[in-house]
PDB file of N, CA and C in Angstrom:
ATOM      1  N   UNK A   1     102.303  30.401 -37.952  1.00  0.00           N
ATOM      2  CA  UNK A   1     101.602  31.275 -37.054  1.00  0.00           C
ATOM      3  C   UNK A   1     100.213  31.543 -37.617  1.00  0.00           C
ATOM      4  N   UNK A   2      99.358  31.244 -36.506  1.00  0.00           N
ATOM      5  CA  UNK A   2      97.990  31.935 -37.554  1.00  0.00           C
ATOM      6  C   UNK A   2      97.718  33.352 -37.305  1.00  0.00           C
ATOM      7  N   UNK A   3      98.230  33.941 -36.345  1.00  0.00           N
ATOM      8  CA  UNK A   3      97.435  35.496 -36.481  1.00  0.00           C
ATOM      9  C   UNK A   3      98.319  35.858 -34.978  1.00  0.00           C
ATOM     10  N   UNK A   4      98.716  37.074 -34.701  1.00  0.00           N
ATOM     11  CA  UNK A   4      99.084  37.825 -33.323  1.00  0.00           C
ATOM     12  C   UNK A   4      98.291  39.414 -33.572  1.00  0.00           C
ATOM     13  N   UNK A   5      98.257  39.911 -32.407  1.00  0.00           N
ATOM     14  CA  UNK A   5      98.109  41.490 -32.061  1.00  0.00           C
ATOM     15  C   UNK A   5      98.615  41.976 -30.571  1.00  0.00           C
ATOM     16  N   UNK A   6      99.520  43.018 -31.095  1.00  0.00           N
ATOM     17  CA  UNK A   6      99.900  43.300 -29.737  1.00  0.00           C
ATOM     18  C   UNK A   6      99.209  45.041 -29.240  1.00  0.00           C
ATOM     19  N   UNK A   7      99.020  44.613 -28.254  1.00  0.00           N
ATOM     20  CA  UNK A   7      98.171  45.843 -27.446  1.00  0.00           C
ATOM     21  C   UNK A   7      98.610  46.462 -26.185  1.00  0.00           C
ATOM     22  N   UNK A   8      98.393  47.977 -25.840  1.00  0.00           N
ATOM     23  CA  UNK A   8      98.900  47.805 -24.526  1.00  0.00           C
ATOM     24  C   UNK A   8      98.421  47.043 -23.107  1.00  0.00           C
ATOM     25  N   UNK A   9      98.967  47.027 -22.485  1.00  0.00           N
ATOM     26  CA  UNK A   9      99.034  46.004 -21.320  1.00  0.00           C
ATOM     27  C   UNK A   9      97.397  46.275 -20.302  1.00  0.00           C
ATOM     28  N   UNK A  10      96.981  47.527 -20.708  1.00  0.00           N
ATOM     29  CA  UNK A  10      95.422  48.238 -19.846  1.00  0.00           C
ATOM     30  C   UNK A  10      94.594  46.893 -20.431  1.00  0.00           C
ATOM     31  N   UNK A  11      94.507  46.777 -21.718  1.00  0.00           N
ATOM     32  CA  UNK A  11      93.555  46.107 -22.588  1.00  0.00           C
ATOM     33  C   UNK A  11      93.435  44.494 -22.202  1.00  0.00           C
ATOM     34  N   UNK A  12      92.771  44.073 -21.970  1.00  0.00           N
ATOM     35  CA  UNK A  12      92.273  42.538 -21.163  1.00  0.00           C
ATOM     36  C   UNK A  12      92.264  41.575 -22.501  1.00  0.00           C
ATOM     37  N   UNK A  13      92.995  40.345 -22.537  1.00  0.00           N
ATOM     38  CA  UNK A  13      92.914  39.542 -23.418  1.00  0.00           C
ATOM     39  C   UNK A  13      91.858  39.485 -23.755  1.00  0.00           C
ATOM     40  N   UNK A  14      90.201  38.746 -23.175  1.00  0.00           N
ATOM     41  CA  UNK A  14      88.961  38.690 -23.769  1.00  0.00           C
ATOM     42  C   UNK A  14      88.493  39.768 -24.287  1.00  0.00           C
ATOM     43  N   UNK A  15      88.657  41.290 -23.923  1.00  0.00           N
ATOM     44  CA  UNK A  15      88.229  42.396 -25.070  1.00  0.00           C
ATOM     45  C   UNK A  15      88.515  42.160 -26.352  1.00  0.00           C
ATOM     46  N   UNK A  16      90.123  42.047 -26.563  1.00  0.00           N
ATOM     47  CA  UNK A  16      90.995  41.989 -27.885  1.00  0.00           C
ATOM     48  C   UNK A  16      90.778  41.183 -28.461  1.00  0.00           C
ATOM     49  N   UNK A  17      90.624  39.677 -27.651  1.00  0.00           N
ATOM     50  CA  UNK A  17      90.140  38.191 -28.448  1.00  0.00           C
ATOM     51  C   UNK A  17      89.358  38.603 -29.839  1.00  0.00           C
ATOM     52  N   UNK A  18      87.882  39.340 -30.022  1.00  0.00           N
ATOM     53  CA  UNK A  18      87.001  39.265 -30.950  1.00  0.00           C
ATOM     54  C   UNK A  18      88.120  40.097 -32.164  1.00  0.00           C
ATOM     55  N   UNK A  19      88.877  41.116 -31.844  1.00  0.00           N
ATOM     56  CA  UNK A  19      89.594  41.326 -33.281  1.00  0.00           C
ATOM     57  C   UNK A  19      90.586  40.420 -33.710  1.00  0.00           C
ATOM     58  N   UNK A  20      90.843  39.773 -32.744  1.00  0.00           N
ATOM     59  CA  UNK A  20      92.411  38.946 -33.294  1.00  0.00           C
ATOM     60  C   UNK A  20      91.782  38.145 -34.098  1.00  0.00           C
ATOM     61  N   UNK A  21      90.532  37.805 -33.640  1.00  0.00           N
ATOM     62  CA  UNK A  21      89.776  36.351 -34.479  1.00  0.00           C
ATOM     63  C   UNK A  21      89.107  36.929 -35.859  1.00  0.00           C
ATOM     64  N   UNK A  22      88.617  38.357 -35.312  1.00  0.00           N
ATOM     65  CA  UNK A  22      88.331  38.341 -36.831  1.00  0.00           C
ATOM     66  C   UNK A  22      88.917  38.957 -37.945  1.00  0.00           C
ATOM     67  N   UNK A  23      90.359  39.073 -37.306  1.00  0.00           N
ATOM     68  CA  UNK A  23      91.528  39.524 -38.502  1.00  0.00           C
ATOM     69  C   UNK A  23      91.702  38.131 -38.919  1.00  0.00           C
ATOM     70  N   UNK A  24      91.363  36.915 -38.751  1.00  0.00           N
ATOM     71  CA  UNK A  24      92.329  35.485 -39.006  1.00  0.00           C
ATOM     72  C   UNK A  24      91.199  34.888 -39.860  1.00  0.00           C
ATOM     73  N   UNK A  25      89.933  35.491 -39.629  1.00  0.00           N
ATOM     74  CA  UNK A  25      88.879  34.477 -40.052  1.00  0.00           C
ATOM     75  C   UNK A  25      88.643  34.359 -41.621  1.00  0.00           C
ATOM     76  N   UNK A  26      88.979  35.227 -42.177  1.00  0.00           N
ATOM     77  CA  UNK A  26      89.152  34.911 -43.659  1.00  0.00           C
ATOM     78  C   UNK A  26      90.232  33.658 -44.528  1.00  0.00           C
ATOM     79  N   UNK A  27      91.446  34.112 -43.716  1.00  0.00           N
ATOM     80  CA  UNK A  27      92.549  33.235 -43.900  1.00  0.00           C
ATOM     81  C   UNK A  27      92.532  31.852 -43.127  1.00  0.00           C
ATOM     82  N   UNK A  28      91.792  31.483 -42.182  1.00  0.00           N
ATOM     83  CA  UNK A  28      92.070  30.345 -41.534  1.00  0.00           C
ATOM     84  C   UNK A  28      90.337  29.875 -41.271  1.00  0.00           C
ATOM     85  N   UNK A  29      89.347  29.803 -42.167  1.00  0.00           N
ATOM     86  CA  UNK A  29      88.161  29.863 -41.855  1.00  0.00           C
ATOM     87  C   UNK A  29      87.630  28.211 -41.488  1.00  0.00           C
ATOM     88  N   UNK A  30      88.180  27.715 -41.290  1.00  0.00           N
ATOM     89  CA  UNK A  30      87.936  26.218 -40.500  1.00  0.00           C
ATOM     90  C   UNK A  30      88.452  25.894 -38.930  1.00  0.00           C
ATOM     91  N   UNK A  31      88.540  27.319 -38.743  1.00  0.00           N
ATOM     92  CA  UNK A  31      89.073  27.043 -36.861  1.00  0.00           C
ATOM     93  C   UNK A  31      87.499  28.146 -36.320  1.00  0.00           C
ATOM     94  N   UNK A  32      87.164  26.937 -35.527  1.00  0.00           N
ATOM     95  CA  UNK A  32      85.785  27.564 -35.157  1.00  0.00           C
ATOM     96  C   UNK A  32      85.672  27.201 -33.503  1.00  0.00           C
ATOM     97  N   UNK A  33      86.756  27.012 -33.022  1.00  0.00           N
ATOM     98  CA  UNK A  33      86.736  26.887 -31.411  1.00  0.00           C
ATOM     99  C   UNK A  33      87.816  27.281 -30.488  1.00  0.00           C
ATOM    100  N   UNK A  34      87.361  28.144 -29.497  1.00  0.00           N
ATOM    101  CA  UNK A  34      88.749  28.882 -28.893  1.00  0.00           C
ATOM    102  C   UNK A  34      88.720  28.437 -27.697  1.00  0.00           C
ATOM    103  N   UNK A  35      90.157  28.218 -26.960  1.00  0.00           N
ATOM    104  CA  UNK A  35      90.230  27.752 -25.813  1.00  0.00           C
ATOM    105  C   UNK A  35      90.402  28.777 -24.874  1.00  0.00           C
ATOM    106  N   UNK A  36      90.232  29.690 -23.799  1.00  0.00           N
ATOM    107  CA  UNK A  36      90.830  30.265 -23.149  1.00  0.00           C
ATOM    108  C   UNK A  36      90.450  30.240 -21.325  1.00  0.00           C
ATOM    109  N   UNK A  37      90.817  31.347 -20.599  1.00  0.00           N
ATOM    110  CA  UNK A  37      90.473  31.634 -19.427  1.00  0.00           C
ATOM    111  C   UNK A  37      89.643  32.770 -19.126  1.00  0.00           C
ATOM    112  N   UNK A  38      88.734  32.608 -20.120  1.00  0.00           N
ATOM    113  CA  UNK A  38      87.977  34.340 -20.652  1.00  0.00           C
ATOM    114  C   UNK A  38      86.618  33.903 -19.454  1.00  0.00           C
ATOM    115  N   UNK A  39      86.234  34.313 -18.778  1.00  0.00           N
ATOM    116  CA  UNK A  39      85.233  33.833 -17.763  1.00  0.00           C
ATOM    117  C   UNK A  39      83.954  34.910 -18.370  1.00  0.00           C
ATOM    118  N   UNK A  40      83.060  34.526 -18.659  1.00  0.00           N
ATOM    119  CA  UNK A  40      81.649  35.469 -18.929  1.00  0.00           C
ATOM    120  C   UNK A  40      81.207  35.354 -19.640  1.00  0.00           C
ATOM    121  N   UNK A  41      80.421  35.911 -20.376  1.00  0.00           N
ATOM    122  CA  UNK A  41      79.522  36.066 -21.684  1.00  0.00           C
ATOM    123  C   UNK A  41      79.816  37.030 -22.499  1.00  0.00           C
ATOM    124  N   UNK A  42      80.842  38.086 -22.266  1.00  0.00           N
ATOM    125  CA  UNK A  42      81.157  39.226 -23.045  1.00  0.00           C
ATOM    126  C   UNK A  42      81.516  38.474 -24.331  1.00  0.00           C
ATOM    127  N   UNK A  43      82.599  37.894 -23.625  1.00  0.00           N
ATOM    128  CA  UNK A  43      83.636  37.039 -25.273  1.00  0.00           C
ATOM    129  C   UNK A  43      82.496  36.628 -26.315  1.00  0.00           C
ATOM    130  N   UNK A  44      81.562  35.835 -25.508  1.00  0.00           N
ATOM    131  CA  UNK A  44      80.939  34.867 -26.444  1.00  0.00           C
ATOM    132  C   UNK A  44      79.835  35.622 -27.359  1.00  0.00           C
ATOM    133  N   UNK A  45      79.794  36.870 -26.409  1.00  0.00           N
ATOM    134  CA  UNK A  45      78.194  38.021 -27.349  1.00  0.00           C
ATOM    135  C   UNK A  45      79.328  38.628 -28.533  1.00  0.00           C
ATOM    136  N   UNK A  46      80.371  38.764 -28.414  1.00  0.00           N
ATOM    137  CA  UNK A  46      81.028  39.930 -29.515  1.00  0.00           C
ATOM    138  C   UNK A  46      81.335  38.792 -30.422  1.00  0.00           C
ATOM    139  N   UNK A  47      81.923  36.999 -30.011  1.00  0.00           N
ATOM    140  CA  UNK A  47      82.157  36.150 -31.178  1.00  0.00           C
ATOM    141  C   UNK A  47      80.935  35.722 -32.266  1.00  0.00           C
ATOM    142  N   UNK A  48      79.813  35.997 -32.066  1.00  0.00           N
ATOM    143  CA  UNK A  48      78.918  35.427 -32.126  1.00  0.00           C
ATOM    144  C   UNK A  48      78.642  36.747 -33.268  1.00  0.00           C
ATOM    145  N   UNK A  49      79.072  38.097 -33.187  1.00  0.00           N
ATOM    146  CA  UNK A  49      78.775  38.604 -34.333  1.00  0.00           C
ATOM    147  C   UNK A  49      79.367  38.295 -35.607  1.00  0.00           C
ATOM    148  N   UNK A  50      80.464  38.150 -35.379  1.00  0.00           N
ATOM    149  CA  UNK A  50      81.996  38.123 -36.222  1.00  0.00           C
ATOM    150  C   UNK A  50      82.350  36.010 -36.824  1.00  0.00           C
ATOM    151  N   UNK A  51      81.241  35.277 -36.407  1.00  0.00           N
ATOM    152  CA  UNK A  51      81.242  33.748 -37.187  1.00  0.00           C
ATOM    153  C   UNK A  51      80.739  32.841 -35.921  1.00  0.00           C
ATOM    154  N   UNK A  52      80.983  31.753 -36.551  1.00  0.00           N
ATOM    155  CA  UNK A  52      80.799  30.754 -35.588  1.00  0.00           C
ATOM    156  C   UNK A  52      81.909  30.124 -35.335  1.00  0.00           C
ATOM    157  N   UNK A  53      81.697  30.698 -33.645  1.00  0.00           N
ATOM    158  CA  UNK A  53      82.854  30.232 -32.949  1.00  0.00           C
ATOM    159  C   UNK A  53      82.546  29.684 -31.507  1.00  0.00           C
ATOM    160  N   UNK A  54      82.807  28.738 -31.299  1.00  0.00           N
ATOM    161  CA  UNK A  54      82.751  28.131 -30.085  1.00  0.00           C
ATOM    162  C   UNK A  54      83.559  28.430 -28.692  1.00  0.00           C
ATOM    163  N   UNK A  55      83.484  28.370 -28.132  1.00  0.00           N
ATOM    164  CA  UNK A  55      84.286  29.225 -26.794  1.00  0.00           C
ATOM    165  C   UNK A  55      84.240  27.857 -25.508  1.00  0.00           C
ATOM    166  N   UNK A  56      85.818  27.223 -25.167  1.00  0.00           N
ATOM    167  CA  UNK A  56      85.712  26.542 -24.146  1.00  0.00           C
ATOM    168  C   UNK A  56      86.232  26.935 -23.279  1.00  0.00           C
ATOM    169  N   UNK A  57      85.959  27.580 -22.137  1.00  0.00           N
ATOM    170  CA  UNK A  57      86.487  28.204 -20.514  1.00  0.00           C
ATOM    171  C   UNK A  57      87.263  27.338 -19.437  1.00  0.00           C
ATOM    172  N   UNK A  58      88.315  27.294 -19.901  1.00  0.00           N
ATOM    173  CA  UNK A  58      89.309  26.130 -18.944  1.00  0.00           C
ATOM    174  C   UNK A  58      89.357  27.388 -17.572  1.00  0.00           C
ATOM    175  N   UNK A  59      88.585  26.499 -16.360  1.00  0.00           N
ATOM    176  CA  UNK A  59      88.656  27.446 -15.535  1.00  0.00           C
ATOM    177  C   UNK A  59      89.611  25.942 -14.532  1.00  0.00           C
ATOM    178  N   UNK A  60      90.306  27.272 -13.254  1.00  0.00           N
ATOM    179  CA  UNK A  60      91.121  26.501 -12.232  1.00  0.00           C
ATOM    180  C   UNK A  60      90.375  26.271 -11.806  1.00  0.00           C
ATOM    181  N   UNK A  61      90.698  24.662 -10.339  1.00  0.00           N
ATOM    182  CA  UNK A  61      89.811  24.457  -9.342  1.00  0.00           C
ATOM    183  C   UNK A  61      89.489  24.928  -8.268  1.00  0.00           C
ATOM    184  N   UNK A  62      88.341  25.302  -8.068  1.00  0.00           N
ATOM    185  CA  UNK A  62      88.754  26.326  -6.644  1.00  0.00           C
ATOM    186  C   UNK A  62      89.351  26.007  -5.143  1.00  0.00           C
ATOM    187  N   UNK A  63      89.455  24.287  -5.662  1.00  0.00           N
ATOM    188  CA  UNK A  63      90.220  23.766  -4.527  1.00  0.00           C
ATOM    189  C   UNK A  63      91.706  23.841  -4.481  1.00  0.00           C
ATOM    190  N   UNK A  64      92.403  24.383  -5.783  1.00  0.00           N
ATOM    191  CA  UNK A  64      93.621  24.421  -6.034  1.00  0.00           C
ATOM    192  C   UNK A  64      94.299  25.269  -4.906  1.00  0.00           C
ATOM    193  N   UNK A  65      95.419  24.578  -4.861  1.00  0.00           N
ATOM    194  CA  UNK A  65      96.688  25.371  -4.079  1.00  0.00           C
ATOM    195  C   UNK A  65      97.907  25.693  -4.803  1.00  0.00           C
ATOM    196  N   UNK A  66      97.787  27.173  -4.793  1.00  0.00           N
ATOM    197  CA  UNK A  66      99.012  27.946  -5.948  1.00  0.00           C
ATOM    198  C   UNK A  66      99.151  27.511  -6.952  1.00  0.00           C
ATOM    199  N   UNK A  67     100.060  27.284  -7.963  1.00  0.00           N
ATOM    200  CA  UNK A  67     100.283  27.528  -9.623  1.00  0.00           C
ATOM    201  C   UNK A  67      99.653  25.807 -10.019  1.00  0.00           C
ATOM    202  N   UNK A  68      98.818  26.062 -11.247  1.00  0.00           N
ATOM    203  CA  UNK A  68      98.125  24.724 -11.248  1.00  0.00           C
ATOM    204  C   UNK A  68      98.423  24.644 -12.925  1.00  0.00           C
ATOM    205  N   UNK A  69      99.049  23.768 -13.573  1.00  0.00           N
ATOM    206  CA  UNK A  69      98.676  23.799 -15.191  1.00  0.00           C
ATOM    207  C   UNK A  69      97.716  23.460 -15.027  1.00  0.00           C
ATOM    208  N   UNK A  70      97.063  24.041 -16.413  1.00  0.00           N
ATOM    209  CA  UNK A  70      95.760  23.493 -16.614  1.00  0.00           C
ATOM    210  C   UNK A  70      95.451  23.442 -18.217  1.00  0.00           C
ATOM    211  N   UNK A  71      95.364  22.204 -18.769  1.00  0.00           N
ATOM    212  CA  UNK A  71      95.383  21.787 -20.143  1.00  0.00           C
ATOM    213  C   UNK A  71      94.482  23.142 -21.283  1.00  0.00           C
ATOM    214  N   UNK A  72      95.136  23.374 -22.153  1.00  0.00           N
ATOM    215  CA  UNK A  72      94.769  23.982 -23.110  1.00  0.00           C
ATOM    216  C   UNK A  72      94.314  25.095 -22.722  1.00  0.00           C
ATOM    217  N   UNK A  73      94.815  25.921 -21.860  1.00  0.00           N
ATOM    218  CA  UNK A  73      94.661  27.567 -21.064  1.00  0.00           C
ATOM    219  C   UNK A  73      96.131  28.098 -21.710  1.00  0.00           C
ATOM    220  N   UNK A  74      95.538  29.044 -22.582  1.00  0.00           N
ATOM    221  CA  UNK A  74      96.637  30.148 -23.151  1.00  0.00           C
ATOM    222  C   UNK A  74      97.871  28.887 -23.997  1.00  0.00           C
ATOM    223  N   UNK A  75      97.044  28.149 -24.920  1.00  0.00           N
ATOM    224  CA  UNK A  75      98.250  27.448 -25.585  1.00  0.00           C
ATOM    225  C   UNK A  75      98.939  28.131 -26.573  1.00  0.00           C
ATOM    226  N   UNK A  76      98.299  29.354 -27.405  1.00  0.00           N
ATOM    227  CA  UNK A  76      99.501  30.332 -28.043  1.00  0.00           C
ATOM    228  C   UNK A  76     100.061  30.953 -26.805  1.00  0.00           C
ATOM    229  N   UNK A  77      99.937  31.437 -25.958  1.00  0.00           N
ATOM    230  CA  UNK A  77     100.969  32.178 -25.601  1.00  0.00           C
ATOM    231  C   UNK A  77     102.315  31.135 -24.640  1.00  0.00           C
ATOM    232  N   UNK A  78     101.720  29.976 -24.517  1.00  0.00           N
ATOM    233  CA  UNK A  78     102.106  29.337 -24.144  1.00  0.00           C
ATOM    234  C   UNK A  78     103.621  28.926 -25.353  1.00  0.00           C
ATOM    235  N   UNK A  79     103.075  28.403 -26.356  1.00  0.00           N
ATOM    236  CA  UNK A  79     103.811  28.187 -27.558  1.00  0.00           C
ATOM    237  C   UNK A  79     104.469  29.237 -28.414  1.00  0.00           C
ATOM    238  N   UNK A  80     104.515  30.343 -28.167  1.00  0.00           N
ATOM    239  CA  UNK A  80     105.531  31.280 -28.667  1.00  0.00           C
ATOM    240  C   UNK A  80     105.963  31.972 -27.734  1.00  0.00           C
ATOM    241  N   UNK A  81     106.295  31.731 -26.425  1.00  0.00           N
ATOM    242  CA  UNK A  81     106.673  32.476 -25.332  1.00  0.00           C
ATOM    243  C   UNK A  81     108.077  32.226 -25.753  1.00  0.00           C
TER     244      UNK A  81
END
């Protein structure tokens, strides 16, 4: 496992993202790219204090119809569900 935090349910994954990462970043300091469904610039202004970290936005298509996998969106929670 490299790192979890659990929070209550109000709190939006991309807020929490910047502490989870920078509780891990000492111990795991060669992971410098995150995958998620975090849509904006918030994520990327608060990662950007805390190291260098890259941020890739797996967004759905907007042509999609109902439940779509979509590669490398939420692969921890995916993998310890």
């Amino acid at each position: 496992m490299v790192g979890f935090m659990v929070h209550s349910a109000d709190i939006q994954d991309r807020d929490d993202a910047p502490d989870l990462l920078k509780s891990i970043r000492h111990r795991w300091p060669w992971l410098l790219h995150v995958f998620g469904g975090y849509a904006g610039g918030k994520l990327k202004r608060r990662l950007k204090k805390i190291g260098r970290w890259t941020v890739e936005i797996i967004k759905r298509s907007d042509k999609a119809k109902g439940f779509e996998v979509l590669p490398r969106r939420w692969v921890v929670e995916r993998t310890f569900a």
